[in-house]
PDB file of N, CA and C in Angstrom:
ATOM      1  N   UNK A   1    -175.042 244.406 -46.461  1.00  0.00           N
ATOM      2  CA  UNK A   1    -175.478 243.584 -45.341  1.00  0.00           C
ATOM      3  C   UNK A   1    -176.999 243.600 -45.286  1.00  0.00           C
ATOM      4  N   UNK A   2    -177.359 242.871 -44.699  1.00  0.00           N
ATOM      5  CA  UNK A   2    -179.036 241.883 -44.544  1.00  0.00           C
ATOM      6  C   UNK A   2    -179.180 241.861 -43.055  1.00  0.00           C
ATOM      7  N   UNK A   3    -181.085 242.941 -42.760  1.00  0.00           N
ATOM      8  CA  UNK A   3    -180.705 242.618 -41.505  1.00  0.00           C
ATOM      9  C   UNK A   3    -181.530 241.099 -41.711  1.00  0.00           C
ATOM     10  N   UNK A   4    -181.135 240.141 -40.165  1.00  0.00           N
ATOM     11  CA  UNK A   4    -182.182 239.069 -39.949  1.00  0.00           C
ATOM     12  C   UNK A   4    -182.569 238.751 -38.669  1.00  0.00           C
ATOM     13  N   UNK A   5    -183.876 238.101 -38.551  1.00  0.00           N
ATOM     14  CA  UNK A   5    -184.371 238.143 -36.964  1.00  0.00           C
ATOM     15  C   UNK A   5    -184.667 236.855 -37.249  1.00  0.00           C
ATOM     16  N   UNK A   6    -184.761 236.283 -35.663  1.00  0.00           N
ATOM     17  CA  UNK A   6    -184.246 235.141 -35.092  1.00  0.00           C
ATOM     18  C   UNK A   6    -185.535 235.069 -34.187  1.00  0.00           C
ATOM     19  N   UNK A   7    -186.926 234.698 -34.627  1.00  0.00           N
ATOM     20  CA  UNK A   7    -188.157 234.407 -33.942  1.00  0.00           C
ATOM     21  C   UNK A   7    -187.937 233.114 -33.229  1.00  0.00           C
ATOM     22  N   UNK A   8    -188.878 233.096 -31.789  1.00  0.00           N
ATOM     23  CA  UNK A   8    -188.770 232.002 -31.610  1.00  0.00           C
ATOM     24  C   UNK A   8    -190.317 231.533 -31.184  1.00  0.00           C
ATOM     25  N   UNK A   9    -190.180 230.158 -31.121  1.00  0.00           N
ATOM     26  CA  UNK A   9    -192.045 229.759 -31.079  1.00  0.00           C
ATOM     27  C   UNK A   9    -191.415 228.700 -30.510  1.00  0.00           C
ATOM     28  N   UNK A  10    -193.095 228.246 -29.364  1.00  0.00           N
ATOM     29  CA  UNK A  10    -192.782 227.697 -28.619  1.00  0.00           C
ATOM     30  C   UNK A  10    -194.435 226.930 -28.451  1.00  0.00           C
ATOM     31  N   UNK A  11    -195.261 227.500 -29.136  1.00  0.00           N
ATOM     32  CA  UNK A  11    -196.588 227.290 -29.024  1.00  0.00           C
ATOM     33  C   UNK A  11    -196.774 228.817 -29.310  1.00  0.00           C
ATOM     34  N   UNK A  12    -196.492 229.401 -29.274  1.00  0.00           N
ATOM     35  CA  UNK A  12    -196.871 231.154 -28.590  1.00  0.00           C
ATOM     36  C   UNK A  12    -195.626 231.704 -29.605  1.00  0.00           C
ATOM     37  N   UNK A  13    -195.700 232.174 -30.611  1.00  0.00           N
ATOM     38  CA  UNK A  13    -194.660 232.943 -31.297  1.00  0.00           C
ATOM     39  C   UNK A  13    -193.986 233.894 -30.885  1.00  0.00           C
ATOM     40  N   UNK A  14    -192.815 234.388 -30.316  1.00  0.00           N
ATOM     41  CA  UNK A  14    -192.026 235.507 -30.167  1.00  0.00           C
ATOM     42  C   UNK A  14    -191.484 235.871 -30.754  1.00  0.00           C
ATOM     43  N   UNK A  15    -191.427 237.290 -31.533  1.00  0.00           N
ATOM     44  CA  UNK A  15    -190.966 238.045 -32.612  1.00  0.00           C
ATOM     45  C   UNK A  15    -189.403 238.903 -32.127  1.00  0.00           C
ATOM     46  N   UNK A  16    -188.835 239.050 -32.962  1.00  0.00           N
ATOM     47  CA  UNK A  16    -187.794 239.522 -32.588  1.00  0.00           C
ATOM     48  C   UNK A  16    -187.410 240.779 -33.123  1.00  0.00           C
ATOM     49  N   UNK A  17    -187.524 241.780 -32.916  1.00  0.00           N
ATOM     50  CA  UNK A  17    -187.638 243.011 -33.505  1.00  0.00           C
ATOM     51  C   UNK A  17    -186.860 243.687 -33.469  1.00  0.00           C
ATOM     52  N   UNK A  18    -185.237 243.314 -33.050  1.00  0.00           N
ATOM     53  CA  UNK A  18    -184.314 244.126 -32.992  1.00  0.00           C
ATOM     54  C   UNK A  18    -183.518 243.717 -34.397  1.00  0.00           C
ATOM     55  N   UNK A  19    -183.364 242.087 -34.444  1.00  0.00           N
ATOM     56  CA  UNK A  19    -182.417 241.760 -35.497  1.00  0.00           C
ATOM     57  C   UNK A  19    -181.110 242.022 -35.425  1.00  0.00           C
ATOM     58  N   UNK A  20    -180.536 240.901 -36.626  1.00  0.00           N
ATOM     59  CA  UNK A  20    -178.742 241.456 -36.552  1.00  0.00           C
ATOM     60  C   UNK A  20    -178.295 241.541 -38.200  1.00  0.00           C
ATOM     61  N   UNK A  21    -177.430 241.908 -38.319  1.00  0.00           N
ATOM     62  CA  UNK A  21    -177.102 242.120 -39.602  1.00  0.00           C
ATOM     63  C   UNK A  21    -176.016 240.523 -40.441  1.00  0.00           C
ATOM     64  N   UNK A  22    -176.559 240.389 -41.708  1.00  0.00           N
ATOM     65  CA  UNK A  22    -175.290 239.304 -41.564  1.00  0.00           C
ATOM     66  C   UNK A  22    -174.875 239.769 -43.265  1.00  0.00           C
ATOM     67  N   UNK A  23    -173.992 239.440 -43.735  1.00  0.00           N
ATOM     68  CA  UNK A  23    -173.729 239.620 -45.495  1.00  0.00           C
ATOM     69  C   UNK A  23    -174.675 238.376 -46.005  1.00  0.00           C
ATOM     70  N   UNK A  24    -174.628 237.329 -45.640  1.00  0.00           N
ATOM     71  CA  UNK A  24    -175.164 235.829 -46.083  1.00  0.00           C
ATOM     72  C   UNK A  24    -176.125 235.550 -45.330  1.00  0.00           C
ATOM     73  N   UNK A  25    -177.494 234.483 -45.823  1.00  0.00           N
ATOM     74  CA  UNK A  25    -178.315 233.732 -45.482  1.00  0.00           C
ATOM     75  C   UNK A  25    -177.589 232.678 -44.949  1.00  0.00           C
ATOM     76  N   UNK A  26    -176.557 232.601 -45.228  1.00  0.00           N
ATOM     77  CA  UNK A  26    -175.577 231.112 -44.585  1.00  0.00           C
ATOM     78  C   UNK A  26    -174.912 231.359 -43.036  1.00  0.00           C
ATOM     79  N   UNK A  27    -174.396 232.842 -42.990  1.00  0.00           N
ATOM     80  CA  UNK A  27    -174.072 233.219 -41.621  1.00  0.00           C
ATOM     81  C   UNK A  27    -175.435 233.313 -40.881  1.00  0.00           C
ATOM     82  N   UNK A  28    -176.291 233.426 -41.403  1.00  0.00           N
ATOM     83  CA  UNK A  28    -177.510 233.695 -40.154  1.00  0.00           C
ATOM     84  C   UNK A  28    -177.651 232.769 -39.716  1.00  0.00           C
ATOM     85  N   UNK A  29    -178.021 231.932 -40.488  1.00  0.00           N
ATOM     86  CA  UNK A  29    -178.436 230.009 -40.208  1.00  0.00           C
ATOM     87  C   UNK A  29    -177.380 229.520 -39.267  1.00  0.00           C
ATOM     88  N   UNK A  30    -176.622 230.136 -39.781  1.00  0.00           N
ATOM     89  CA  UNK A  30    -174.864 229.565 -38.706  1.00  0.00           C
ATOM     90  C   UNK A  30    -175.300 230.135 -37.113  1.00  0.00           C
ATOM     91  N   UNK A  31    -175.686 231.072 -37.447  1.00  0.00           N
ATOM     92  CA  UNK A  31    -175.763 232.236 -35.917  1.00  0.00           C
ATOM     93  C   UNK A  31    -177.125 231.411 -35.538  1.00  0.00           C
ATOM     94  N   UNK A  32    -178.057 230.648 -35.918  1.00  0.00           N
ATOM     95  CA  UNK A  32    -179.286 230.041 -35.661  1.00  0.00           C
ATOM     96  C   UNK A  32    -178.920 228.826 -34.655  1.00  0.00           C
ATOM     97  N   UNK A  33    -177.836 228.228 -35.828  1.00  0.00           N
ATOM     98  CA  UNK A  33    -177.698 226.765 -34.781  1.00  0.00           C
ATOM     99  C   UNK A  33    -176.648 227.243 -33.956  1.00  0.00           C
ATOM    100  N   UNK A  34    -176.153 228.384 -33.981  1.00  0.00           N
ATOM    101  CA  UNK A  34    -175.795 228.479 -32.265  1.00  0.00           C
ATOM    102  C   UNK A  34    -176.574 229.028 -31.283  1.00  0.00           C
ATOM    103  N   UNK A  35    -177.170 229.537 -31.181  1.00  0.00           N
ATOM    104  CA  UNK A  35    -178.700 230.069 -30.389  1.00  0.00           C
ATOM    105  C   UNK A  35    -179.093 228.761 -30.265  1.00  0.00           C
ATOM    106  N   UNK A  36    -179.343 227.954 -30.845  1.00  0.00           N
ATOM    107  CA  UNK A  36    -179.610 226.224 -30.332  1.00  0.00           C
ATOM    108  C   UNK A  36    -178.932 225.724 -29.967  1.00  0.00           C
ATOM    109  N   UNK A  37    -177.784 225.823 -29.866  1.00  0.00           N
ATOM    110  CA  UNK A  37    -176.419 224.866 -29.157  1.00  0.00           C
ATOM    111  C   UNK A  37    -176.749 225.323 -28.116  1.00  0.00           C
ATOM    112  N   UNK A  38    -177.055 227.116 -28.266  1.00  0.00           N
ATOM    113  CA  UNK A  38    -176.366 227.529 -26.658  1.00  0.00           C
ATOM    114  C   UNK A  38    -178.173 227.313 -25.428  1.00  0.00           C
ATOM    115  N   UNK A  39    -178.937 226.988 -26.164  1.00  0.00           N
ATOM    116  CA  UNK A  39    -180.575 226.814 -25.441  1.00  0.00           C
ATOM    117  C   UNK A  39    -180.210 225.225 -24.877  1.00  0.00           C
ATOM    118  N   UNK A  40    -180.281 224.137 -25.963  1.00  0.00           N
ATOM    119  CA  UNK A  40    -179.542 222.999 -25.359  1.00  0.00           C
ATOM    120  C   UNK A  40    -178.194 222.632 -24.587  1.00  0.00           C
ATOM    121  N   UNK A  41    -177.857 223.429 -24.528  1.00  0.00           N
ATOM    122  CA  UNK A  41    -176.665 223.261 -23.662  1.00  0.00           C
ATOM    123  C   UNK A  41    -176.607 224.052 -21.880  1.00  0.00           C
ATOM    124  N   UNK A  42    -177.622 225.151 -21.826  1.00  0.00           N
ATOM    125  CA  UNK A  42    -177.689 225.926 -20.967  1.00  0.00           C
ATOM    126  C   UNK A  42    -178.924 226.119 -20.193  1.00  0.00           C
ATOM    127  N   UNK A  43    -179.909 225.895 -21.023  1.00  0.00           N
ATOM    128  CA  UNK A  43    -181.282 226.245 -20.635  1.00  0.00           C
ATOM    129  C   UNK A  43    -181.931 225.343 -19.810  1.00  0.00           C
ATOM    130  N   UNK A  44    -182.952 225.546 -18.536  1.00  0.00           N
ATOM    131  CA  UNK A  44    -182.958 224.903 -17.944  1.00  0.00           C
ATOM    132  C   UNK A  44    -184.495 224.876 -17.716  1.00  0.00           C
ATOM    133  N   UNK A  45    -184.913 224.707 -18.596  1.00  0.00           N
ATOM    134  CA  UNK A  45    -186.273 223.917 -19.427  1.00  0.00           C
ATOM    135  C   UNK A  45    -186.066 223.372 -20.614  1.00  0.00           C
ATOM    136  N   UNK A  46    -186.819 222.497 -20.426  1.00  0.00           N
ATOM    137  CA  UNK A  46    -186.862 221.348 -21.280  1.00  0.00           C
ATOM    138  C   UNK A  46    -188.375 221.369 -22.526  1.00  0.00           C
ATOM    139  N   UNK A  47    -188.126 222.338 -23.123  1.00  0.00           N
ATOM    140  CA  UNK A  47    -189.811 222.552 -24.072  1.00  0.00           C
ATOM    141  C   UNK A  47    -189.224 222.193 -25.133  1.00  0.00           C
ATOM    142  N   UNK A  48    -189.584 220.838 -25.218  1.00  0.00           N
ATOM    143  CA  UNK A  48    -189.802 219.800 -27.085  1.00  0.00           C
ATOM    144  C   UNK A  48    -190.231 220.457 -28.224  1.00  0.00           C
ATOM    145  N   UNK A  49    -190.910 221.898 -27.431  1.00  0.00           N
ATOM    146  CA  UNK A  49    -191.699 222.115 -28.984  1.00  0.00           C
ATOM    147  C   UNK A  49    -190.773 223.585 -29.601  1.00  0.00           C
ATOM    148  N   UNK A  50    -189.736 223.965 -28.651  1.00  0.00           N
ATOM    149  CA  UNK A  50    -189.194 225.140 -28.911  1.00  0.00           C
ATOM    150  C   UNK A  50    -188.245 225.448 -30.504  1.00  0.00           C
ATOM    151  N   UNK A  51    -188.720 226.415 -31.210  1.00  0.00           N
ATOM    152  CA  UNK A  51    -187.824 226.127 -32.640  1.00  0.00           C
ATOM    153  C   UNK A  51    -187.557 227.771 -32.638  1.00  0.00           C
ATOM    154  N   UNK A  52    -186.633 228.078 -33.439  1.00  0.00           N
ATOM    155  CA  UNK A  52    -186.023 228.949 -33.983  1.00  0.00           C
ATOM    156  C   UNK A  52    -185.997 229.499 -35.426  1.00  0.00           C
ATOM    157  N   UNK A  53    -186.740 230.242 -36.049  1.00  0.00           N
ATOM    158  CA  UNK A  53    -186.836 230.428 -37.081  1.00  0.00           C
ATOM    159  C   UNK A  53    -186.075 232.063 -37.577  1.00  0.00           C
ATOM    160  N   UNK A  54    -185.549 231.805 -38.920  1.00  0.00           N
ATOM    161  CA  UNK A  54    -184.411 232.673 -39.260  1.00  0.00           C
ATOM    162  C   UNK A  54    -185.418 234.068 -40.488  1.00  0.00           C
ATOM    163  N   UNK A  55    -185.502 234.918 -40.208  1.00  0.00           N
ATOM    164  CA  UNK A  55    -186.786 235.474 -40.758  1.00  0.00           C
ATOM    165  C   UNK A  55    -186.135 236.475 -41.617  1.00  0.00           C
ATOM    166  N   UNK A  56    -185.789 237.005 -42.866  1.00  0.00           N
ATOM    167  CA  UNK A  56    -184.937 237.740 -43.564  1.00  0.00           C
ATOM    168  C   UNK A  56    -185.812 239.288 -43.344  1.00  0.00           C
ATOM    169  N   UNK A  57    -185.022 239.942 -43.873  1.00  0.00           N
ATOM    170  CA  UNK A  57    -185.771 241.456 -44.155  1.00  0.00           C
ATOM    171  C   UNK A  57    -187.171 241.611 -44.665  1.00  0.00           C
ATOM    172  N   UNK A  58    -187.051 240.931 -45.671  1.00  0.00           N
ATOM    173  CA  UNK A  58    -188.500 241.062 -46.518  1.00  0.00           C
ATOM    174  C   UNK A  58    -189.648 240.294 -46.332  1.00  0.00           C
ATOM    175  N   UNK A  59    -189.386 239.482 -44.505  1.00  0.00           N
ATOM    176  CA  UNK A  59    -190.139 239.082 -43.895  1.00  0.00           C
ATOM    177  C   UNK A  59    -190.145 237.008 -44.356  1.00  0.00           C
ATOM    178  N   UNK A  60    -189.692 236.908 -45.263  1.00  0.00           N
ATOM    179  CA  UNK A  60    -189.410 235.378 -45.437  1.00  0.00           C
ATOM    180  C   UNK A  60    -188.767 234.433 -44.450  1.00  0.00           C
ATOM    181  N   UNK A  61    -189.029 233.692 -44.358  1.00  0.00           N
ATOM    182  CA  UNK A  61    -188.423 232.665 -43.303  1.00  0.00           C
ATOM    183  C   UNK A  61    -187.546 231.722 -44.425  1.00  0.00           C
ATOM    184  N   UNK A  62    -186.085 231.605 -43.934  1.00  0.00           N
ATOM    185  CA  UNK A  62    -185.203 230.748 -44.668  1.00  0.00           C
ATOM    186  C   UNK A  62    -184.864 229.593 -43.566  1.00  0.00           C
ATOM    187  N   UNK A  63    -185.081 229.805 -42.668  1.00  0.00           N
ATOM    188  CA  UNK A  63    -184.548 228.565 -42.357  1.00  0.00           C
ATOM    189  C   UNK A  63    -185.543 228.261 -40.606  1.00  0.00           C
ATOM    190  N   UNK A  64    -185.605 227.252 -40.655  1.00  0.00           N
ATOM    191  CA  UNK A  64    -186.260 226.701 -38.707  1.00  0.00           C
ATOM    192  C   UNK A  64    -184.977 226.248 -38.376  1.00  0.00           C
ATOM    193  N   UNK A  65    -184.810 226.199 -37.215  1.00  0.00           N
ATOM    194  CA  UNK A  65    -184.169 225.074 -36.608  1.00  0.00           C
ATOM    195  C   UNK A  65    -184.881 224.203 -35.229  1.00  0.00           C
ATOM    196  N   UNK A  66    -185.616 223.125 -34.720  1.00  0.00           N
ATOM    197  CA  UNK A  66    -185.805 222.731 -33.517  1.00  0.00           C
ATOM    198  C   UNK A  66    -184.827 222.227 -32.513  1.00  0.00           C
ATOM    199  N   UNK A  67    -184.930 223.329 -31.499  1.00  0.00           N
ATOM    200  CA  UNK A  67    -183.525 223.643 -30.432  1.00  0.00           C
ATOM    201  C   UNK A  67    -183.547 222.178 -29.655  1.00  0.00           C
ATOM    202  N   UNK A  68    -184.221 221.523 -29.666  1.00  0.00           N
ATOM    203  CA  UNK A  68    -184.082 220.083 -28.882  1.00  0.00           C
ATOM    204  C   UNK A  68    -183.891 218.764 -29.883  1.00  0.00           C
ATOM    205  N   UNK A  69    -183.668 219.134 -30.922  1.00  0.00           N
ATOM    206  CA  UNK A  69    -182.945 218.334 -32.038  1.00  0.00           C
ATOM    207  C   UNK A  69    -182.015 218.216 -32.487  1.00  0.00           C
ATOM    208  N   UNK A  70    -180.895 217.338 -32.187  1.00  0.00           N
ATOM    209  CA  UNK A  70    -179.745 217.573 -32.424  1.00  0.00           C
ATOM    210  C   UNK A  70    -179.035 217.820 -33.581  1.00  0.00           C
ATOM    211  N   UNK A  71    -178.491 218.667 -34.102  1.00  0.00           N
ATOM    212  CA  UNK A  71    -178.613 218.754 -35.279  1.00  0.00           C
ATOM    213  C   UNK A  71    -177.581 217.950 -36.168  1.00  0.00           C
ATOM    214  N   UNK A  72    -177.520 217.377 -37.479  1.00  0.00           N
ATOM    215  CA  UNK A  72    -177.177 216.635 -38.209  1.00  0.00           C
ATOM    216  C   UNK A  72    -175.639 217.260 -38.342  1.00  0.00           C
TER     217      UNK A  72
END
């Protein structure tokens, strides 16, 4: 298992320093666009610029997602 953290930026970067563990780069991304389902669906601000980025162990970023974009 792989841990991965789930930064979020908004203008202002927030780091995430606890992390979760996943076997795959594909489950994290999965666990990404739900952290965006669940911001668009619940959250009660509206910031256009808010994204989610999927940050691996060795500090790489594999994936963004922008939480006010619906995703494909």
């Amino acid at each position: 298992m792989q841990k991965f953290f789930f930064d979020m930026k908004d203008g202002v970067p927030m780091r995430d320093r606890t992390g979760i563990e996943f076997n795959t780069n594909a489950e994290a991304i999965s666990h990404c666009k739900e952290i965006a389902q669940d911001f668009r669906d619940n959250s009660l601000r509206d910031d256009q610029d808010l994204e989610i980025l999927v940050v691996n162990e060795s500090g790489k970023e594999i994936y963004r997602e922008f939480v006010h974009c619906e995703p494909e």
